[in-house]
C-alpha atoms as a PDB file:
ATOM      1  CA  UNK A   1       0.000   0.000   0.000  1.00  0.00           C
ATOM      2  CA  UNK A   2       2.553   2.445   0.813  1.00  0.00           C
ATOM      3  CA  UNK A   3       3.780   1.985  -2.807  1.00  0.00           C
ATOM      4  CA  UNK A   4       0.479   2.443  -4.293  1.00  0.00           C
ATOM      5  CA  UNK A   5       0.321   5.767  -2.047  1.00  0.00           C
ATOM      6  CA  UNK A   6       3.372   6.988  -3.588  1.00  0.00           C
ATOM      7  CA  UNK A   7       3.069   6.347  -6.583  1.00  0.00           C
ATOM      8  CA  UNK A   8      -0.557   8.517  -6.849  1.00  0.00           C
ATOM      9  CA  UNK A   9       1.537  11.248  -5.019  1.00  0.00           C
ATOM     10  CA  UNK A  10       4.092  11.437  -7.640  1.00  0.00           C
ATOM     11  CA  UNK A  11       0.679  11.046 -10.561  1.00  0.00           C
ATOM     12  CA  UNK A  12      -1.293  13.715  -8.564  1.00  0.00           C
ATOM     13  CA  UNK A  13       2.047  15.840  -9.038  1.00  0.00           C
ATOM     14  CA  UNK A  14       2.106  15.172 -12.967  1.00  0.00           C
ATOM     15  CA  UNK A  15      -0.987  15.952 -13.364  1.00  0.00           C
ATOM     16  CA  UNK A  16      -1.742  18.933 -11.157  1.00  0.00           C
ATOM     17  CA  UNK A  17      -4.082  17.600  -9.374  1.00  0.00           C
ATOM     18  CA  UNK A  18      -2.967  18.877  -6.210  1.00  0.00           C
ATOM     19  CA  UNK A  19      -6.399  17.861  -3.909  1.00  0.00           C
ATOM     20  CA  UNK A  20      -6.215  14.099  -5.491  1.00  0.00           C
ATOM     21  CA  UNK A  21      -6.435  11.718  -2.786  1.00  0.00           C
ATOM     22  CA  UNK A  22      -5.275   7.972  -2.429  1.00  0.00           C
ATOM     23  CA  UNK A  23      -8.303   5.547  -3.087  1.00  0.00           C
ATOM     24  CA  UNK A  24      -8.597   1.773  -2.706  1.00  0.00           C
ATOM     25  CA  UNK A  25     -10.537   0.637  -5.264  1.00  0.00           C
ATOM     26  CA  UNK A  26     -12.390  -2.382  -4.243  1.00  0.00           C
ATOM     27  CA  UNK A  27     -14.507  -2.754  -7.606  1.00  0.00           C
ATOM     28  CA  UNK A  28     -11.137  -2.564  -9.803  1.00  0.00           C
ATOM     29  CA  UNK A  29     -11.509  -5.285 -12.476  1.00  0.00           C
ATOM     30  CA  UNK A  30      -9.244  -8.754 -11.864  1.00  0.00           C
ATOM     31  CA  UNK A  31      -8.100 -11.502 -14.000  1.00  0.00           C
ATOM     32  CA  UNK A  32      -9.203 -14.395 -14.051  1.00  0.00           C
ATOM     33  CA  UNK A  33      -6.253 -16.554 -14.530  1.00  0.00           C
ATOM     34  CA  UNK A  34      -2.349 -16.462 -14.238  1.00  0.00           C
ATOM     35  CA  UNK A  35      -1.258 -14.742 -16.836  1.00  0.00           C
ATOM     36  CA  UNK A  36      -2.999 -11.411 -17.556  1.00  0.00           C
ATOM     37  CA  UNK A  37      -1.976  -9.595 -14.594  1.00  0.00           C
ATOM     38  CA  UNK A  38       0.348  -7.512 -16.744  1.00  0.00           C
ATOM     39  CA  UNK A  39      -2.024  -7.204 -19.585  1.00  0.00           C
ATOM     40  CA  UNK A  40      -4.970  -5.759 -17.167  1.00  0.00           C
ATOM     41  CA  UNK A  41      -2.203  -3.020 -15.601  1.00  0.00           C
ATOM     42  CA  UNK A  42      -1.987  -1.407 -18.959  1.00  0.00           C
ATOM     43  CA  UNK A  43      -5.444  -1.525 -20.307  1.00  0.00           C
ATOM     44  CA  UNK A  44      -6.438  -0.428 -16.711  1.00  0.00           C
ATOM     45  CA  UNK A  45      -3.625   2.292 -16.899  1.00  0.00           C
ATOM     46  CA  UNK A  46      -4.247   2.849 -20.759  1.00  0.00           C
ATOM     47  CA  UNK A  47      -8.766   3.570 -19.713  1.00  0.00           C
ATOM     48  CA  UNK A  48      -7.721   5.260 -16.800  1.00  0.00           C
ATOM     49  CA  UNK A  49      -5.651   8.242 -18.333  1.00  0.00           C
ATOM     50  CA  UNK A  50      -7.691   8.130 -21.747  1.00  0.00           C
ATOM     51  CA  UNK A  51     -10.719   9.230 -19.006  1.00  0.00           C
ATOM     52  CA  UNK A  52      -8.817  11.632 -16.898  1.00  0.00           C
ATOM     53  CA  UNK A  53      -7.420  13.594 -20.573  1.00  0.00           C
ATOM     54  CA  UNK A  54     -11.080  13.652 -21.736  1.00  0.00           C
ATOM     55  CA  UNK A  55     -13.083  14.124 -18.621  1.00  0.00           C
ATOM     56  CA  UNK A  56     -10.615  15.478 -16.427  1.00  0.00           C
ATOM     57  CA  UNK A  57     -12.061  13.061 -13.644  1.00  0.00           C
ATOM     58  CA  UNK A  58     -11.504   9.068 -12.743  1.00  0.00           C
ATOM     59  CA  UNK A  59     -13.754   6.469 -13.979  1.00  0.00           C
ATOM     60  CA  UNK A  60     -16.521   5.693 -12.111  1.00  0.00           C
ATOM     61  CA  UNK A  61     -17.574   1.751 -11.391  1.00  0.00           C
ATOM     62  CA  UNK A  62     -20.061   1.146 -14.912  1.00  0.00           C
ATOM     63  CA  UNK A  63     -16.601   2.583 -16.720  1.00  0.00           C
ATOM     64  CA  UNK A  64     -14.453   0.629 -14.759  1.00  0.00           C
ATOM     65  CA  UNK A  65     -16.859  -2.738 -15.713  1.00  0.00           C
ATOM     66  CA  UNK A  66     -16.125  -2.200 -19.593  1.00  0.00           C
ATOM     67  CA  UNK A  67     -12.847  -3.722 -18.737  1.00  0.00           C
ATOM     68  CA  UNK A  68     -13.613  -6.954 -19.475  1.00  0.00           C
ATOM     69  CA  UNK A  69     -12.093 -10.169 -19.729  1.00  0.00           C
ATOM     70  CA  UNK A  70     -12.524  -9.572 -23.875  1.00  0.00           C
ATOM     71  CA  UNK A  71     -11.506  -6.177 -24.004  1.00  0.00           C
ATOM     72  CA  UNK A  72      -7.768  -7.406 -21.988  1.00  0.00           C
ATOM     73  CA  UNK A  73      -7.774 -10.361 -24.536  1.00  0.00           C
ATOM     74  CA  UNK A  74      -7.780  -7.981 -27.581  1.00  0.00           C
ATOM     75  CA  UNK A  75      -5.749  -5.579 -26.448  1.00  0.00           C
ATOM     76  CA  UNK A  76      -2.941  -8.146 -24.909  1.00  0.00           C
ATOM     77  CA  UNK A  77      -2.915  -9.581 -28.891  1.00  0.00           C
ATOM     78  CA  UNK A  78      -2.798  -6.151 -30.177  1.00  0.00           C
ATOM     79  CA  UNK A  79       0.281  -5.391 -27.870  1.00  0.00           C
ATOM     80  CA  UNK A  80       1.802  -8.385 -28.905  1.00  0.00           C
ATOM     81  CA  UNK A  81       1.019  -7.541 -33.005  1.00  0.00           C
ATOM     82  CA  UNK A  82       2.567  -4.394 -32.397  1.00  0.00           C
ATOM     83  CA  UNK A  83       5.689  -6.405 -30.783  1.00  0.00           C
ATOM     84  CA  UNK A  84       5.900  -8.970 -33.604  1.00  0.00           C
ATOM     85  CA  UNK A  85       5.468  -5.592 -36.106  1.00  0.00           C
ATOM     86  CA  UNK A  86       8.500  -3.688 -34.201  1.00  0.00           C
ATOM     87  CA  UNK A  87      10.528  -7.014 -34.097  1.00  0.00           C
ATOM     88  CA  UNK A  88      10.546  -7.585 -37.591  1.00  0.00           C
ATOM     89  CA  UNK A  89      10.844  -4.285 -38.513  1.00  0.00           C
ATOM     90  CA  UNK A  90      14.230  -4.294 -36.754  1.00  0.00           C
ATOM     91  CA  UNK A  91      15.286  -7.440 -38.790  1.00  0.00           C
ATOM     92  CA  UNK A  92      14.646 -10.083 -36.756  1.00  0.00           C
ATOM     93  CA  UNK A  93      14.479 -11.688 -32.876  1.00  0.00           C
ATOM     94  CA  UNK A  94      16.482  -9.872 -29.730  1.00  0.00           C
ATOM     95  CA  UNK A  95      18.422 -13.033 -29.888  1.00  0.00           C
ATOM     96  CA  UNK A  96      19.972 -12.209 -33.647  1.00  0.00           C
ATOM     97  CA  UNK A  97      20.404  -8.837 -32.590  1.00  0.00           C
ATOM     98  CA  UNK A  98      22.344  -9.618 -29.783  1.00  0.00           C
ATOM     99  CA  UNK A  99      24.514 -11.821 -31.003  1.00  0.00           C
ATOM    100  CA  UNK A 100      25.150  -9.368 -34.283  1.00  0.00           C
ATOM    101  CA  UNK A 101      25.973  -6.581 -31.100  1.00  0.00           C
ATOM    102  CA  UNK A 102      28.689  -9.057 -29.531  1.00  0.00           C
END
């Protein structure tokens, strides 16, 4: 928690929002098996600023529930299209490139 505190101290900062207070959000959508912990962090992250540029507020809990277990999924294999795109667009895996770098 202290963490968490700090970290919307330093975002409250950024964004000049200097009356923002620390929340826990109970509601705060979850996945639902081992592996999408990182993809829900930055679709969470990702919804979360996209509201606060546009509405200059948080979501509220009905925004929060259109992150859904479908939405993640889509955006996790658009992430990883956009990795594949970058990867070959660099000439091949990390591996090649770092043996070409040695």
């Amino acid at each position: 928690r202290v963490h968490a505190e700090r970290a919307a101290s330093e975002l409250a900062a950024v964004f000049c929002a200097r009356d923002a207070k620390f929340e826990v959000e109970t509601d705060t959508p979850r996945q639902a098996n081992a592996y999408d912990c990182g993809a829900y962090v930055c679709v969470l992250a990702t919804e979360l600023a996209k509201c606060f540029i546009e509405n200059e507020r948080l979501m509220n809990k009905e925004e929060l529930r259109m992150v859904t277990p479908d939405l993640v999924r889509d955006r996790r294999t658009s992430m990883r299209d956009l990795v594949e795109r970058d990867r070959q667009g660099r000439g091949g895996t990390a591996e090649r490139l770092l043996r070409k770098d040695s």
